[in-house]
Protein backbone atom coordinates (compact mmCIF):
# COMPACT_ATOMS: atom_id res chain seq x y z
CA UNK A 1 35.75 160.87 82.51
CA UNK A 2 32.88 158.64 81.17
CA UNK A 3 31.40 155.86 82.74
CA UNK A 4 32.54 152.16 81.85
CA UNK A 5 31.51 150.82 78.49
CA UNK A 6 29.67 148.27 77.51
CA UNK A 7 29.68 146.09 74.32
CA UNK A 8 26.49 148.52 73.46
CA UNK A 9 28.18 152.00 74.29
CA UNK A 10 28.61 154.31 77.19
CA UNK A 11 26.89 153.23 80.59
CA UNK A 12 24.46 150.95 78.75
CA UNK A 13 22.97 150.34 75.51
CA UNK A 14 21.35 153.37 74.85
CA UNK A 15 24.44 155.40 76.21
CA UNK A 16 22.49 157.52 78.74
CA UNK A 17 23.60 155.88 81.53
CA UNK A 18 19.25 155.33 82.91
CA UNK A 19 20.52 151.61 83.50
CA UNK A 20 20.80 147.88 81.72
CA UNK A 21 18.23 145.70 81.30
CA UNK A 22 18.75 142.03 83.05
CA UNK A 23 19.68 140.81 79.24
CA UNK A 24 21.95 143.60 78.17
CA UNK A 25 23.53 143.28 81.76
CA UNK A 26 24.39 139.88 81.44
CA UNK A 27 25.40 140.10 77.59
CA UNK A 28 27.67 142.66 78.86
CA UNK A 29 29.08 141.05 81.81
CA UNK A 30 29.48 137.63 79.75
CA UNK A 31 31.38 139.54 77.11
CA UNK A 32 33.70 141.45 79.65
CA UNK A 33 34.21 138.70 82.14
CA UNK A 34 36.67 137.01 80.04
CA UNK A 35 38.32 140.00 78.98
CA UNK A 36 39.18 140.71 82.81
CA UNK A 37 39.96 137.18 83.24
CA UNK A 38 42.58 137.06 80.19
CA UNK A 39 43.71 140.78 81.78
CA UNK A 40 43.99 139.02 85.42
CA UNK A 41 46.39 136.07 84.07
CA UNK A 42 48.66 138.30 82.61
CA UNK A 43 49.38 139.68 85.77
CA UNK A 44 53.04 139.53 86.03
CA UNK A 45 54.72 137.96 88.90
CA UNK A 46 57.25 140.46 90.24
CA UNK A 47 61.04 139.77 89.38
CA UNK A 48 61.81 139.32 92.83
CA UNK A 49 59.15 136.36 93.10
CA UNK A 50 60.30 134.75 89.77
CA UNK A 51 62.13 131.65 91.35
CA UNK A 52 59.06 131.24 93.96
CA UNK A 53 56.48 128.54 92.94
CA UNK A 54 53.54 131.49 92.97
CA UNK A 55 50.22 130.24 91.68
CA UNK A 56 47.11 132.73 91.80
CA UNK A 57 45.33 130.75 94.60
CA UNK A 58 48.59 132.08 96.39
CA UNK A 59 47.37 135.64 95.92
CA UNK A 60 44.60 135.46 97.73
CA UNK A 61 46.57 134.38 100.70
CA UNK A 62 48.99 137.06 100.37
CA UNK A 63 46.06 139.72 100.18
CA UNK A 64 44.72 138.78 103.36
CA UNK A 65 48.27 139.21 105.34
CA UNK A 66 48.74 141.79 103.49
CA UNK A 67 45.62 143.80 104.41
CA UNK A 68 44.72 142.04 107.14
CA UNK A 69 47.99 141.22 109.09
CA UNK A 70 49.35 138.23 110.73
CA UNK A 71 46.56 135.44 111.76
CA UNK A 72 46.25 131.89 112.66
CA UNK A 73 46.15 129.11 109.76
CA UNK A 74 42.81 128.21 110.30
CA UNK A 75 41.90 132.27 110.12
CA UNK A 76 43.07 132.07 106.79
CA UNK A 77 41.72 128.44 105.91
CA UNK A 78 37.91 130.05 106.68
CA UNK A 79 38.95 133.24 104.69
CA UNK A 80 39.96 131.85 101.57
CA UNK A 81 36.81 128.66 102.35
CA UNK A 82 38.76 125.76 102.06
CA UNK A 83 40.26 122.77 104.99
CA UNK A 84 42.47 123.66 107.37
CA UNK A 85 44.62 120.77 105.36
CA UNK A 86 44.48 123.36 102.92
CA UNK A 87 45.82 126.14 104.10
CA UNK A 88 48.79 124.32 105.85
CA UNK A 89 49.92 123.22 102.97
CA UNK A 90 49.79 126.34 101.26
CA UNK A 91 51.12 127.77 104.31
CA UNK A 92 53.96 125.32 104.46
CA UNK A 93 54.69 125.77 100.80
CA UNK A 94 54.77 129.41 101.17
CA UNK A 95 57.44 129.03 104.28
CA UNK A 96 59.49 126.56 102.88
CA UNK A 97 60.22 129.17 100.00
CA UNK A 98 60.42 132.48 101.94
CA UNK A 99 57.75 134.53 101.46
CA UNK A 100 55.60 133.41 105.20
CA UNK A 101 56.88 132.91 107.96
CA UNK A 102 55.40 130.81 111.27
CA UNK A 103 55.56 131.40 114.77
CA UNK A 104 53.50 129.81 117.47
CA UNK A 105 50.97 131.94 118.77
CA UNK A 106 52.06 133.70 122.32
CA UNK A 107 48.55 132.99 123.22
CA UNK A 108 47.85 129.57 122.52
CA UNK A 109 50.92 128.08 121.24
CA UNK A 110 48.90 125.10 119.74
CA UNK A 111 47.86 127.35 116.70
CA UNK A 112 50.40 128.30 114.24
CA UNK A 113 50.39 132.59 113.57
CA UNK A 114 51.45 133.54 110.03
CA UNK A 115 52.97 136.40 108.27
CA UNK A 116 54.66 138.02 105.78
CA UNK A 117 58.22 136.92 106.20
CA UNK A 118 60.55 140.19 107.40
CA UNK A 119 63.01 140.12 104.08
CA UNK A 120 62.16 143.75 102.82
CA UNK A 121 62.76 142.72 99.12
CA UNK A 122 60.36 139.62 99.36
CA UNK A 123 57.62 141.86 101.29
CA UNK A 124 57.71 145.18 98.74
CA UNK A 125 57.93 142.14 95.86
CA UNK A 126 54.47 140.96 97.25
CA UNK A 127 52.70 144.21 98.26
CA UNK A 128 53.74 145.23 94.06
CA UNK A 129 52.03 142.29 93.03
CA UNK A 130 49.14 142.93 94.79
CA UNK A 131 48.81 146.65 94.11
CA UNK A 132 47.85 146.94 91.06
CA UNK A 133 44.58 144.89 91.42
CA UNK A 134 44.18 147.07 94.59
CA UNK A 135 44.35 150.43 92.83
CA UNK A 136 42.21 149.49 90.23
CA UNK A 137 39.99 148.17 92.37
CA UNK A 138 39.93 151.81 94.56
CA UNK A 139 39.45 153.49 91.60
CA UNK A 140 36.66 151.58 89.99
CA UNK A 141 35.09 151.54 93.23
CA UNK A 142 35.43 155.77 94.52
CA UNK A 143 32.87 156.83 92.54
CA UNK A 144 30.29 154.34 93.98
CA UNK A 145 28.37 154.56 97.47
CA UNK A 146 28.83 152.30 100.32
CA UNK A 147 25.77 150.62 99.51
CA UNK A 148 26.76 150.17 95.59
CA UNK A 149 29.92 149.02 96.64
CA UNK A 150 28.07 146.40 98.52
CA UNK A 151 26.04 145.11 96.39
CA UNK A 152 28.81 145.07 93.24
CA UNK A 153 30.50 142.31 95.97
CA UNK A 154 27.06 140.57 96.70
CA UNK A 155 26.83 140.29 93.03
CA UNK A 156 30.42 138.77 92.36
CA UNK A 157 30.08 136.62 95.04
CA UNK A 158 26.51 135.01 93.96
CA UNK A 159 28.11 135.08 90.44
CA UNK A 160 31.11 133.06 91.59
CA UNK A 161 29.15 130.76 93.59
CA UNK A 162 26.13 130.28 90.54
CA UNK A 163 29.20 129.19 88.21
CA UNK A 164 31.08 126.73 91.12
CA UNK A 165 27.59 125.46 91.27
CA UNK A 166 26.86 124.98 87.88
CA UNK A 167 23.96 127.07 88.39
């Protein structure tokens, strides 16, 4: 198996994988970028989640009870960095068609604990959606140390921020 290509060949421009310069790295990245975008949208939404009102800032909800379990709302509102407001209404729009479910917390029953809901269909429907992204993810990143893994999400992160920024 050969490393990932870039617009100029094999694991950089000169194809012996020593390494991009900052230039070719960001001609490369600015030329792939929208390829995984375009790749990303045509994500299909499972059958079983066809009459559901999914959008893609749903996914990111559904990854974190997915991998992460069952948490409060305002868990999830910090996770995915919006308002509480936010989240709630997500949440709620989620409920209202199935796929979450809410429960007050044993706890504190002031805060609102969501999951998954318990319909077996709906839950393999989402965890199918989501896998995909996940293995290719697990495969793209095996190869790479803890450290490289790391920084690859430092470096998508800053990116994502430089470009809500306008930066």
């Amino acid at each position: 198996m050969t490393g990932p290509t870039t617009p100029s060949g094999p694991s950089g421009p000169s194809g012996t994988g020593e390494g991009l310069t900052a230039d070719d790295a960001v001609r490369a990245m600015l030329l792939l970028m929208p390829r995984v975008a375009a790749r990303v949208k045509r994500i299909a939404v499972p059958e079983a989640l066809a009459g559901f009102q999914l959008a893609p800032r749903h996914l990111s909800l559904l990854a974190y009870l997915v991998f992460d379990g069952p948490m409060p709302v305002g868990a999830l509102a910090e996770r995915l960095e919006v308002a509480h407001t936010t989240a709630s209404l997500m949440v709620g729009d989620l409920t209202r068609q199935g796929v979450l479910e809410r429960r007050p917390d044993p706890a504190d029953r002031r805060r609102t604990i969501v999951s998954l809901t318990a319909d077996p269909a709906t839950r393999t429907a989402v965890e199918r959606w989501l896998a995909n992204g996940s293995a290719s993810w697990q495969a793209a990143f095996a190869p790479l140390t803890p450290a490289e893994r790391a920084l690859f999400v430092r470096t998508m992160a800053a990116y994502e921020q430089g470009t809500a920024d306008g930066t």
